[in-house]
Protein backbone atom coordinates (compact mmCIF):
# COMPACT_ATOMS: atom_id res chain seq x y z
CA UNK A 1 34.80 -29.10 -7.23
CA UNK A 2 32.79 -28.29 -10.31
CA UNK A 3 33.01 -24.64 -11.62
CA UNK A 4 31.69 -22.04 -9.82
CA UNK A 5 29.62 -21.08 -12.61
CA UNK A 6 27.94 -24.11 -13.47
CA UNK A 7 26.98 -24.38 -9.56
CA UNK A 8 25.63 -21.16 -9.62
CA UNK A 9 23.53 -21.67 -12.30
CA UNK A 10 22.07 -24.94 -10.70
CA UNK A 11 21.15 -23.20 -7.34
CA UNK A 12 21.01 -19.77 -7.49
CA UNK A 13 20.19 -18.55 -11.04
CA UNK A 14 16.42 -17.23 -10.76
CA UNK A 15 16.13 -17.93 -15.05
CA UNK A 16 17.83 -21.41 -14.95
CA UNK A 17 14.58 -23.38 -14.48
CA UNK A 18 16.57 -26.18 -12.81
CA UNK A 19 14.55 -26.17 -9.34
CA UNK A 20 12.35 -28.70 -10.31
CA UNK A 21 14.54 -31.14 -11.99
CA UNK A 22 16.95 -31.10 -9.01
CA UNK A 23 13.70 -31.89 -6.56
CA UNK A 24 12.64 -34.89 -8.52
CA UNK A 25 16.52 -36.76 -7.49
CA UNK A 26 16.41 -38.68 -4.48
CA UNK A 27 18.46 -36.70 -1.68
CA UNK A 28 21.79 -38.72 -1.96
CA UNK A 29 21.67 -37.63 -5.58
CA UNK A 30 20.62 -33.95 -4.84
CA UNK A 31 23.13 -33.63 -1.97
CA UNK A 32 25.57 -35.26 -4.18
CA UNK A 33 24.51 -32.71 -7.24
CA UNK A 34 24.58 -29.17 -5.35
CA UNK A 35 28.09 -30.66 -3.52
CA UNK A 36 27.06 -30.54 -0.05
CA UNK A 37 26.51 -33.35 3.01
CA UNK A 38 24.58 -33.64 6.09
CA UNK A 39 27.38 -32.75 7.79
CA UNK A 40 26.68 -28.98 6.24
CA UNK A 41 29.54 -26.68 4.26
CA UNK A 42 32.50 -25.28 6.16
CA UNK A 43 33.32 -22.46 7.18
CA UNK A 44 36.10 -21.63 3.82
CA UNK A 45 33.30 -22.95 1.61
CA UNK A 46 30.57 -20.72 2.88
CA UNK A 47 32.50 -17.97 2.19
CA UNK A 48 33.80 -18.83 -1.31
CA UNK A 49 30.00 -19.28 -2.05
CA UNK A 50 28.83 -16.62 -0.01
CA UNK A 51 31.41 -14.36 -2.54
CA UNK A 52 30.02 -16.09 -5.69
CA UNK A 53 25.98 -15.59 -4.96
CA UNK A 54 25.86 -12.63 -2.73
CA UNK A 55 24.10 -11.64 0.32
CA UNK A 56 20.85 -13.57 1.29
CA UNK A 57 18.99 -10.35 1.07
CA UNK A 58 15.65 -9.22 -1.28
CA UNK A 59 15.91 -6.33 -3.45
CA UNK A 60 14.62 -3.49 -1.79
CA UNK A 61 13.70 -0.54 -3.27
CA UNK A 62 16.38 2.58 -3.29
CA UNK A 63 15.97 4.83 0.16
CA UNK A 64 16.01 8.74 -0.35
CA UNK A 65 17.27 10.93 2.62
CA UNK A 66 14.36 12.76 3.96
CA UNK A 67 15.41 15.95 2.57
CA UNK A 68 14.82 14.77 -0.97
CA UNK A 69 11.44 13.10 -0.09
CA UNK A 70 10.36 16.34 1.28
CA UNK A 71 11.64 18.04 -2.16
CA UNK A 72 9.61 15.65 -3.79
CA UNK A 73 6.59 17.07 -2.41
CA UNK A 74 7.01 20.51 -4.15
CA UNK A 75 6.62 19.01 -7.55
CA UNK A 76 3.07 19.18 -8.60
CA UNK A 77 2.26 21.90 -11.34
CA UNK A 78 -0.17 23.69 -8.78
CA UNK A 79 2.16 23.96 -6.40
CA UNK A 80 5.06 25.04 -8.80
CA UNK A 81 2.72 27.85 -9.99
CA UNK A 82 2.41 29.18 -6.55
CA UNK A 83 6.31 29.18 -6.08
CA UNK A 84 6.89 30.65 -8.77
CA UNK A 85 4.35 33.35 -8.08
CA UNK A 86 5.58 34.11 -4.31
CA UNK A 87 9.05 34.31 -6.40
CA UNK A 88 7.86 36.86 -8.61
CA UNK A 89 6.22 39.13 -5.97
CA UNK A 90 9.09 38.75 -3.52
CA UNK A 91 11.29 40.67 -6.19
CA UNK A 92 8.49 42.96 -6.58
CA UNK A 93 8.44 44.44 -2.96
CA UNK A 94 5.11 42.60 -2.31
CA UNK A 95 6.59 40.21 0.69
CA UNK A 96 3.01 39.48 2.07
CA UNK A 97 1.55 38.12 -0.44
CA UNK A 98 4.57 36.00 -0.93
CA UNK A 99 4.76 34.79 2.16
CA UNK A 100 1.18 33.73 2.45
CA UNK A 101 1.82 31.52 -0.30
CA UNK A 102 5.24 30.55 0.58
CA UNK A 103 3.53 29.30 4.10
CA UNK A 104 0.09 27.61 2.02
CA UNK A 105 2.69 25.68 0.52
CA UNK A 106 4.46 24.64 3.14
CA UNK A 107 1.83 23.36 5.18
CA UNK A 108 0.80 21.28 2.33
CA UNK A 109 4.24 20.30 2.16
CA UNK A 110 4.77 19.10 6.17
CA UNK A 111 1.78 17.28 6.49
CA UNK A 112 1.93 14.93 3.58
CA UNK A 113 5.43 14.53 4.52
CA UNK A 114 5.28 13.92 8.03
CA UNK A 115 1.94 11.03 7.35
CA UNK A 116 4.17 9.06 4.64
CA UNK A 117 7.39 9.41 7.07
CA UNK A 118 5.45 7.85 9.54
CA UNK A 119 4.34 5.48 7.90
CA UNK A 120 7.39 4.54 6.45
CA UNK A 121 8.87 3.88 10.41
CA UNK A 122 5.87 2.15 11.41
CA UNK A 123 6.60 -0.18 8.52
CA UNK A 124 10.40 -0.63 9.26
CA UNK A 125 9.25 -1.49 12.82
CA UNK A 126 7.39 -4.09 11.62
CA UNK A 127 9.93 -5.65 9.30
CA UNK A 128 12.49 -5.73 12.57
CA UNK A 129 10.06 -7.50 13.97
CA UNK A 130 11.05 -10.42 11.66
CA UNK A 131 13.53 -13.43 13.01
CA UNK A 132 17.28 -12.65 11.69
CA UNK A 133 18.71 -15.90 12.36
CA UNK A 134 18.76 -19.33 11.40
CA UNK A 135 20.11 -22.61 12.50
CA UNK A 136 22.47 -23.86 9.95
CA UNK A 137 24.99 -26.78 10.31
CA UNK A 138 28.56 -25.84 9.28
CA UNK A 139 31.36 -27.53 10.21
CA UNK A 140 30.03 -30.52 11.45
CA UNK A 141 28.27 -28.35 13.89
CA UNK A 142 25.01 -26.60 15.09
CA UNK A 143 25.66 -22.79 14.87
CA UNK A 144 22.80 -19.52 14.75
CA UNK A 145 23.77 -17.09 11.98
CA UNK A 146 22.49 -14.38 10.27
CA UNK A 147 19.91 -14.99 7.88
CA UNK A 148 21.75 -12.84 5.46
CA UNK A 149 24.93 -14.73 5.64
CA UNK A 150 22.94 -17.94 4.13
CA UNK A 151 24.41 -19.85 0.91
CA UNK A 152 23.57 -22.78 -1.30
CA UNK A 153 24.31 -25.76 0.06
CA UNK A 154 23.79 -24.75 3.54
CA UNK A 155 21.98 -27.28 6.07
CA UNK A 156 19.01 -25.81 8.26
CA UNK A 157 16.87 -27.07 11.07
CA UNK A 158 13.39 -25.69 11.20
CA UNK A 159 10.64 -26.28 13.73
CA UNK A 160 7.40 -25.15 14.97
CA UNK A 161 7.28 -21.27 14.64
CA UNK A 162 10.23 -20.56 12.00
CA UNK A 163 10.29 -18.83 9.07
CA UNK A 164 11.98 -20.36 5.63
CA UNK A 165 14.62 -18.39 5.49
CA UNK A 166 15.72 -19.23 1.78
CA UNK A 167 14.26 -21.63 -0.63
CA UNK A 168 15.33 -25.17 0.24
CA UNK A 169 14.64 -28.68 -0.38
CA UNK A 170 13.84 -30.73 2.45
CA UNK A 171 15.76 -34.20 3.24
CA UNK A 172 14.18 -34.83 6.66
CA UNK A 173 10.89 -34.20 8.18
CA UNK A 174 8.53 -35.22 11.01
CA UNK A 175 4.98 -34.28 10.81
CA UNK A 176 6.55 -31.04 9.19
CA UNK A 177 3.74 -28.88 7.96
CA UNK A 178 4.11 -24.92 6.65
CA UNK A 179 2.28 -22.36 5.72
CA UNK A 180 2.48 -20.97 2.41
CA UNK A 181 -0.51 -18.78 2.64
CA UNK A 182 1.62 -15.59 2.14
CA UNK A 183 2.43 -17.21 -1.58
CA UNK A 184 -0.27 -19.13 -2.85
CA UNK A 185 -3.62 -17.82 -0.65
CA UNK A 186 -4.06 -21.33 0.45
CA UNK A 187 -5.27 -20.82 4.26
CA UNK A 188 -4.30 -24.51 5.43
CA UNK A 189 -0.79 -25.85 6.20
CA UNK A 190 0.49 -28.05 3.56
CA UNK A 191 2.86 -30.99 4.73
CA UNK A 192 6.05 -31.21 3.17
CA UNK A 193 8.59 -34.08 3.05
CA UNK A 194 11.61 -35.72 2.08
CA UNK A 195 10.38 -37.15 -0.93
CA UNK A 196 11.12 -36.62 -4.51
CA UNK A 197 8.57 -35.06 -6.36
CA UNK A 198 7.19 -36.77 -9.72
CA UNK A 199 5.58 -33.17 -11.15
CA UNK A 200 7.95 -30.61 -11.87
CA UNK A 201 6.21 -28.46 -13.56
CA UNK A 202 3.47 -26.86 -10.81
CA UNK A 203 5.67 -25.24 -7.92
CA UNK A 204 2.68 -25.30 -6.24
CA UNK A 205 2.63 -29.30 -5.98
CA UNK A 206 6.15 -29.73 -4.79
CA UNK A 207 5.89 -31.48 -1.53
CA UNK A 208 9.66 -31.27 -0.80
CA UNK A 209 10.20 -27.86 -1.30
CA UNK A 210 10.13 -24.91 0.91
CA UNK A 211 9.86 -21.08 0.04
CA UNK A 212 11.40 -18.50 1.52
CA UNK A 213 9.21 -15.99 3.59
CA UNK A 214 6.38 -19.16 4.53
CA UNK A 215 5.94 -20.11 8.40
CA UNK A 216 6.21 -23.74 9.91
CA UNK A 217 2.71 -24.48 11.50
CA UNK A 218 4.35 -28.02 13.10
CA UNK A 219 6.57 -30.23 13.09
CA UNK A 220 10.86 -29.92 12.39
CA UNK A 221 12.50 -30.96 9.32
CA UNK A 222 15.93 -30.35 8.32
CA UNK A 223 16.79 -28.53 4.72
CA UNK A 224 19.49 -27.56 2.12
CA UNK A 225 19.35 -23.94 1.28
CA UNK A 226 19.30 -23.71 -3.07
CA UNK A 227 17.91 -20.41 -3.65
CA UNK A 228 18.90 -17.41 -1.76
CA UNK A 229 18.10 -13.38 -1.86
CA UNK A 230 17.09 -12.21 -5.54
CA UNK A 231 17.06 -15.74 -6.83
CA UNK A 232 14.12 -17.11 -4.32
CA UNK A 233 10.15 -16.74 -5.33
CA UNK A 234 10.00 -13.98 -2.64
CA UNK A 235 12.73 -12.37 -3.83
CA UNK A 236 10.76 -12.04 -7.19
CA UNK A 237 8.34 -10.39 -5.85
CA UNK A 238 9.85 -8.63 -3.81
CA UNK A 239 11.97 -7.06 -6.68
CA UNK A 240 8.54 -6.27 -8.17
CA UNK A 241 7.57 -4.03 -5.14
CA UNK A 242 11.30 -2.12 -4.96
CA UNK A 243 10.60 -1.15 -8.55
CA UNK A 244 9.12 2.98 -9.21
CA UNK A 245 5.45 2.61 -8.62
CA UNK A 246 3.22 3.74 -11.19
CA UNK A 247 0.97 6.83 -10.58
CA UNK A 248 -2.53 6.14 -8.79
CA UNK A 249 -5.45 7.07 -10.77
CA UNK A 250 -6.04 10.22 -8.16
CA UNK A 251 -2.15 11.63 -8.81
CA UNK A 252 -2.59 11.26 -12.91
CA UNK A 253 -5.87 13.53 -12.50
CA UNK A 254 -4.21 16.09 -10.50
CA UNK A 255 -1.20 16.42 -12.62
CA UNK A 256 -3.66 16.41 -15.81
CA UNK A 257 -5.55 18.94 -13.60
CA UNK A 258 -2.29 20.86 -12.67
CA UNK A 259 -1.13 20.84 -16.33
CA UNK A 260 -4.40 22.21 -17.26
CA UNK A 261 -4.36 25.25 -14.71
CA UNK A 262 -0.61 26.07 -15.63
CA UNK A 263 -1.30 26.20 -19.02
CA UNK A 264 -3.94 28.22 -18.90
CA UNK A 265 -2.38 30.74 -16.52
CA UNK A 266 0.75 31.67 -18.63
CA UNK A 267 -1.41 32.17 -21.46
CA UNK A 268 -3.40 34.87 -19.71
CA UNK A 269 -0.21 36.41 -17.99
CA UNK A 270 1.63 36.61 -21.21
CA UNK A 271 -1.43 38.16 -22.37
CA UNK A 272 -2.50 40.55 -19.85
CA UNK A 273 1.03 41.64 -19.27
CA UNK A 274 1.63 42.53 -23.26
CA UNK A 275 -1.95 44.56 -23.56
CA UNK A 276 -1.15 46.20 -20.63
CA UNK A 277 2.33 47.16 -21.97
CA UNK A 278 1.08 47.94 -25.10
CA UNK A 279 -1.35 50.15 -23.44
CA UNK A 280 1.60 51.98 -22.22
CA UNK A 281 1.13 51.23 -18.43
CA UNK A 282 4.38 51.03 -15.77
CA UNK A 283 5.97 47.55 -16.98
CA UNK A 284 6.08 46.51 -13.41
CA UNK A 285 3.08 47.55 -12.35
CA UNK A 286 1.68 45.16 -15.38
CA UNK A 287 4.15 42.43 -14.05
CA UNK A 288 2.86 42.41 -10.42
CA UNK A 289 -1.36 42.50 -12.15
CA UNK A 290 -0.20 39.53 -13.97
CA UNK A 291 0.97 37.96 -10.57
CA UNK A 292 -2.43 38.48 -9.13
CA UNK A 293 -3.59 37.24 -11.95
CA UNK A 294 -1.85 33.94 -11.55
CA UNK A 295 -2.49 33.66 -7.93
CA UNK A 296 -5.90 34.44 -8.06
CA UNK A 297 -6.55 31.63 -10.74
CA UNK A 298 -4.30 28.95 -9.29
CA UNK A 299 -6.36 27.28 -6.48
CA UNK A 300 -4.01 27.78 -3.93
CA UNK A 301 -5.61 26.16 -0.63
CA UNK A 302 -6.14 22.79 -3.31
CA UNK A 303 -2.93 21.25 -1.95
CA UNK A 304 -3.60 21.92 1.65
CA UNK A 305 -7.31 20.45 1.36
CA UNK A 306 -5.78 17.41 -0.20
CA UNK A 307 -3.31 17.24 2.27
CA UNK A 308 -5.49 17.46 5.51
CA UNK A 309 -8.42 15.41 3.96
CA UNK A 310 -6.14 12.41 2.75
CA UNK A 311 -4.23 12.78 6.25
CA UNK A 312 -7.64 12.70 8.29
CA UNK A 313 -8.30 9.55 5.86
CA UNK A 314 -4.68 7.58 6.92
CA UNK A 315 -5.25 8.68 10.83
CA UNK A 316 -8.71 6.91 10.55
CA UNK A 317 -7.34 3.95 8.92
CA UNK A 318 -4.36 3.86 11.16
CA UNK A 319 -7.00 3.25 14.43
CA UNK A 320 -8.22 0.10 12.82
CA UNK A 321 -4.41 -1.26 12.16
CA UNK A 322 -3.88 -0.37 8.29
CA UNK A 323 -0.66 1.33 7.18
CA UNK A 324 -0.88 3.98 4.80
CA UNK A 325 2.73 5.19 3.01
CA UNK A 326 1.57 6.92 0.05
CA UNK A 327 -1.91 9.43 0.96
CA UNK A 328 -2.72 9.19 -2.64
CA UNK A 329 -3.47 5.72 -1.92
CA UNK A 330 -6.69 6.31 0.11
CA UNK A 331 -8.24 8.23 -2.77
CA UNK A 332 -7.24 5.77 -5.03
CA UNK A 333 -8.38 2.88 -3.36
CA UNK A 334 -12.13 4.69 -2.37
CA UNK A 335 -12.39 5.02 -6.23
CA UNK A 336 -12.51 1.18 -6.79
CA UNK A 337 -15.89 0.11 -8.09
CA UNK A 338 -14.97 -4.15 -8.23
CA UNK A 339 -12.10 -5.55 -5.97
CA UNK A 340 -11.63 -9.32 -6.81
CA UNK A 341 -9.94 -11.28 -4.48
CA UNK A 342 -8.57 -15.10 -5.91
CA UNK A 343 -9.86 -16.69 -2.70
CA UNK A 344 -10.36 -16.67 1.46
CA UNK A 345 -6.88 -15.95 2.82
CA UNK A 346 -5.18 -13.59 0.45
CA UNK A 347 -7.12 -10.57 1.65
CA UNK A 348 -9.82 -11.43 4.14
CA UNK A 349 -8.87 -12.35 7.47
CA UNK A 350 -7.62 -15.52 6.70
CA UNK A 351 -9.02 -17.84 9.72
CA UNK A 352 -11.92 -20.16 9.78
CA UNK A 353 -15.17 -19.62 11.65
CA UNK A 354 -18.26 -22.10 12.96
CA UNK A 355 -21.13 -20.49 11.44
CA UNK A 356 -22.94 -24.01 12.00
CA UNK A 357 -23.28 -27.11 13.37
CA UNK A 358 -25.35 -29.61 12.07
CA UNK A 359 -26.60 -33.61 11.75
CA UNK A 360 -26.90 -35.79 9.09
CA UNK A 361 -30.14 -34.38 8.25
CA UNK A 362 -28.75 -30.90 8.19
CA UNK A 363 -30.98 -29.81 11.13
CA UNK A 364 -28.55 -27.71 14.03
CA UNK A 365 -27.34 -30.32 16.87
CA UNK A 366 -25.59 -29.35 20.47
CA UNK A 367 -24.35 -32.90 20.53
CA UNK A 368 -23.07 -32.04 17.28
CA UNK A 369 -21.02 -29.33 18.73
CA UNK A 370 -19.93 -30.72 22.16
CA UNK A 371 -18.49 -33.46 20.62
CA UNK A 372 -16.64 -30.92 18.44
CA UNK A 373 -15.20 -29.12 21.56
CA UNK A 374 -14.56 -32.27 23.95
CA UNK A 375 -12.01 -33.25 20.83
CA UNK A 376 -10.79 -29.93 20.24
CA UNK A 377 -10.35 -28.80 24.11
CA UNK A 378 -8.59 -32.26 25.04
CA UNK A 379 -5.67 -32.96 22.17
CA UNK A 380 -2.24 -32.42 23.25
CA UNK A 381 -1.27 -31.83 19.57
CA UNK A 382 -1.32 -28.57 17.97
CA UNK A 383 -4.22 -27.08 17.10
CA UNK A 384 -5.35 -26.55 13.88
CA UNK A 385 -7.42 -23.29 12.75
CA UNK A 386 -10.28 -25.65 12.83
CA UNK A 387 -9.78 -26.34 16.52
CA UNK A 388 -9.14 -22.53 17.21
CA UNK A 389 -12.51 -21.60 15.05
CA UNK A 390 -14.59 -24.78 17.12
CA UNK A 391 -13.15 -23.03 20.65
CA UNK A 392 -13.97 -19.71 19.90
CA UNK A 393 -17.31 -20.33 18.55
CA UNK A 394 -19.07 -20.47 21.48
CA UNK A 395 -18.60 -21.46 25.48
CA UNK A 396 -19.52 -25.18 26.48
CA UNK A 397 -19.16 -26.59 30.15
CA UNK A 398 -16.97 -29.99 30.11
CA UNK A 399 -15.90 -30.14 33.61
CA UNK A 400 -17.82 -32.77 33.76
CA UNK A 401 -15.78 -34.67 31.22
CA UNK A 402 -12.15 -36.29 31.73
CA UNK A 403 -10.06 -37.45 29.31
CA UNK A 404 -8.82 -41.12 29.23
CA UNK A 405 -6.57 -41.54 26.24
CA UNK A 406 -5.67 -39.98 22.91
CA UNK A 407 -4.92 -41.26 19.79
CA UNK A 408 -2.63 -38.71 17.97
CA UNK A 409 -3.43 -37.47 14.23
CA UNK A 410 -1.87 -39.85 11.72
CA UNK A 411 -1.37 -39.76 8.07
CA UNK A 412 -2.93 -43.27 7.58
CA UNK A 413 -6.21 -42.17 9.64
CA UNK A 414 -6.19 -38.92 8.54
CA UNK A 415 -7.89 -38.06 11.62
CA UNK A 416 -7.21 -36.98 15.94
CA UNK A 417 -9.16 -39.06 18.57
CA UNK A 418 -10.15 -38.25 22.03
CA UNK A 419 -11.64 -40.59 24.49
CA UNK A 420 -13.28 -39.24 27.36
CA UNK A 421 -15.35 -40.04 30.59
CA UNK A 422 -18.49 -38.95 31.83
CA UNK A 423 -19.09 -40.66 34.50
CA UNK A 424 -19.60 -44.34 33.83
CA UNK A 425 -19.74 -43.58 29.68
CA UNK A 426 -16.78 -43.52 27.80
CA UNK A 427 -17.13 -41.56 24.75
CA UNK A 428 -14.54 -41.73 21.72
CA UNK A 429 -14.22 -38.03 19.10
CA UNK A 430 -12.80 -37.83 16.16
């Protein structure tokens, strides 16, 4: 067997650059190359590799207990002005007004707290939602295991429904189509074979490839794991994401804003408190003025405003299905003057709708349309988002209508035909 090393830097190094030469070898020579068979790895050498790569797991950013996330909120400069003024008059025998702001604080505190916790479970909901298994050949056999327990070399069977779960070159396929929508914006499946690929240099273009976190639409195909976890195009990004996000434009102007207010404040405490003491007045009757003083300039219902305003904003948004995890978000995103979007599918609601149907001489046709949804109502195959956009469109009577015969979608005709029969007339749609 060829060092350990050398493998690793074929399959699973993320900076190697090798993906695309290895695609371009026919499969004997690919199999041959990342020292695997159809017959899959065993057991002894999915562990020895499993050892040597890691984990098929993306990076995920680093998970705080909740009581330092709830620390977290106490560390904006307005907010660590009113501590420290509570603090002050606490020691001075004034407990009430310490323990208004002590309890200002803390509702500011709770409720952006308890909206990002929230969130933060209704997102790990979702992501259990996602399938944890995979079909993988070892040992001459069929077996389910966990996704995470994927290495190089491995041998998977994907069908209609599955999710890639690793990068891997394909070696068989039938009518195998996937969608890599989640990667590239493109809306429509894109086929994928067994072929080698002739340009290596646009991952976009290779036809025999498949990424990890993409869908199959149709078809089954059978595939060699090379990339897993960190070393996969998802994982890339993903790594992205886990890294510290930068500030929003809305939490840089408070700090600035917070900054501003501190500033200002000890100036005029240090101030007031020396004039006064100069003036020969009780020291701590100067102390507890200068406390007033603080409190009365610090906007101290600013945080609970926020707080109940950007909470109000994430309840809204939460009715129509959008997650919010950070509330500084919301004010961030309403301050957006342009959003540019590459194309339909990466943010719009990625499905195709009939706005139209029309002749040759663009003038709107029911014939038009009804041959549309005889074709679309009577294939057996599986519909495309054409065929779901054509049946949604609008409601058209065909009882009337049987079918006869099909011709299934080829690659040669590029195209699905339906015959059907109204009474005597037999009508072909394609």
């Amino acid at each position: 067997m060829a060092n350990k090393q050398e493998q690793k830097k074929l399959t699973n190094n993320p900076e190697a650059g090798n993906a695309g030469e290895m695609l371009t070898l026919s499969t004997d020579e690919f199999l041959t190359k990342i020292e695997t068979s159809t017959t899959g790895l065993s057991s002894e050498e999915a562990a020895k590799r499993l050892e040597t790569y890691g984990t098929n797991e993306v990076a995920r950013g680093k998970k705080r207990s909740g009581i330092v996330e709830f620390l977290l909120h106490f560390r904006s400069p307005v907010t660590l002005i009113l501590i420290i003024s509570a603090i002050i008059s606490g020691f001075a025998g004034d407990w009430r007004d310490a323990g208004i702001i002590i309890i200002i604080v803390l509702v500011s505190a709770v409720l952006d707290f308890t909206q990002e916790y929230r969130a933060g479970k209704a997102a790990e909901a979702l992501a259990k939602r996602v399938a944890t298994t995979a079909t993988v050949t070892r040992d001459g056999a069929k077996q389910d295991i966990a996704i995470s327990g994927l290495v190089p070399g491995d041998i998977i069977q994907l069908t209609a429904g599955d999710i890639a779960p690793a990068d891997a070159r394909v070696i068989a396929a039938k009518d195998f189509f996937i969608d890599q929508s989640a990667l590239t914006g493109e809306s429509f499946p894109v086929e994928k074979t067994a072929d080698p690929i002739t340009d290596k240099a646009d991952s976009t273009k290779w036809n025999n490839y498949l990424f990890m976190g993409t869908s199959v639409t149709a078809g089954s195909a059978t595939a060699v794991i090379v990339k897993t976890g960190g070393a996969t195009e998802y994982g890339e990004i993903a790594k992205k994401n886990a890294e510290r996000k930068p500030e929003t434009e809305f939490e840089t102007g408070l700090r600035r804003f917070g900054y501003l207010i501190m500033q200002v404040t000890f100036i005029l405490i240090i101030a007031v408190f020396f004039i006064n003491t100069l003036e020969k007045h009780n020291i701590m009757s100067s102390l507890l003025f200068s406390v007033v003083l603080a409190v009365g300039l610090t906007p101290g219902l600013l945080p609970v405003i926020l707080s109940i305003n950007l909470s109000r904003g994430a309840t809204a948004m939460s009715k129509k299905g959008v997650i919010v995890k950070r509330l500084a978000a919301i004010q961030n995103f309403g301050s957006m003057d342009v959003l540019c979007s590459d194309k339909t599918g990466t943010l719009t609601e990625n499905r195709v709708e009939v706005i139209r149907h029309v002749d040759l001489d663009d003038k709107e046709s029911d014939k038009v349309f009804l041959f549309s949804i005889l074709n679309s109502r009577f294939q057996t195959g599986l519909r495309s988002p054409m065929d779901e956009a054509i049946l949604k469109h609008e409601e058209v009577n065909t009882d009337q209508y049987q079918k006869v015969d099909e011709i299934p979608f080829d690659f040669i005709r590029k195209r699905l035909s339906v015959v059907v029969k109204n009474n005597q007339d037999c009508i072909i749609t394609v």
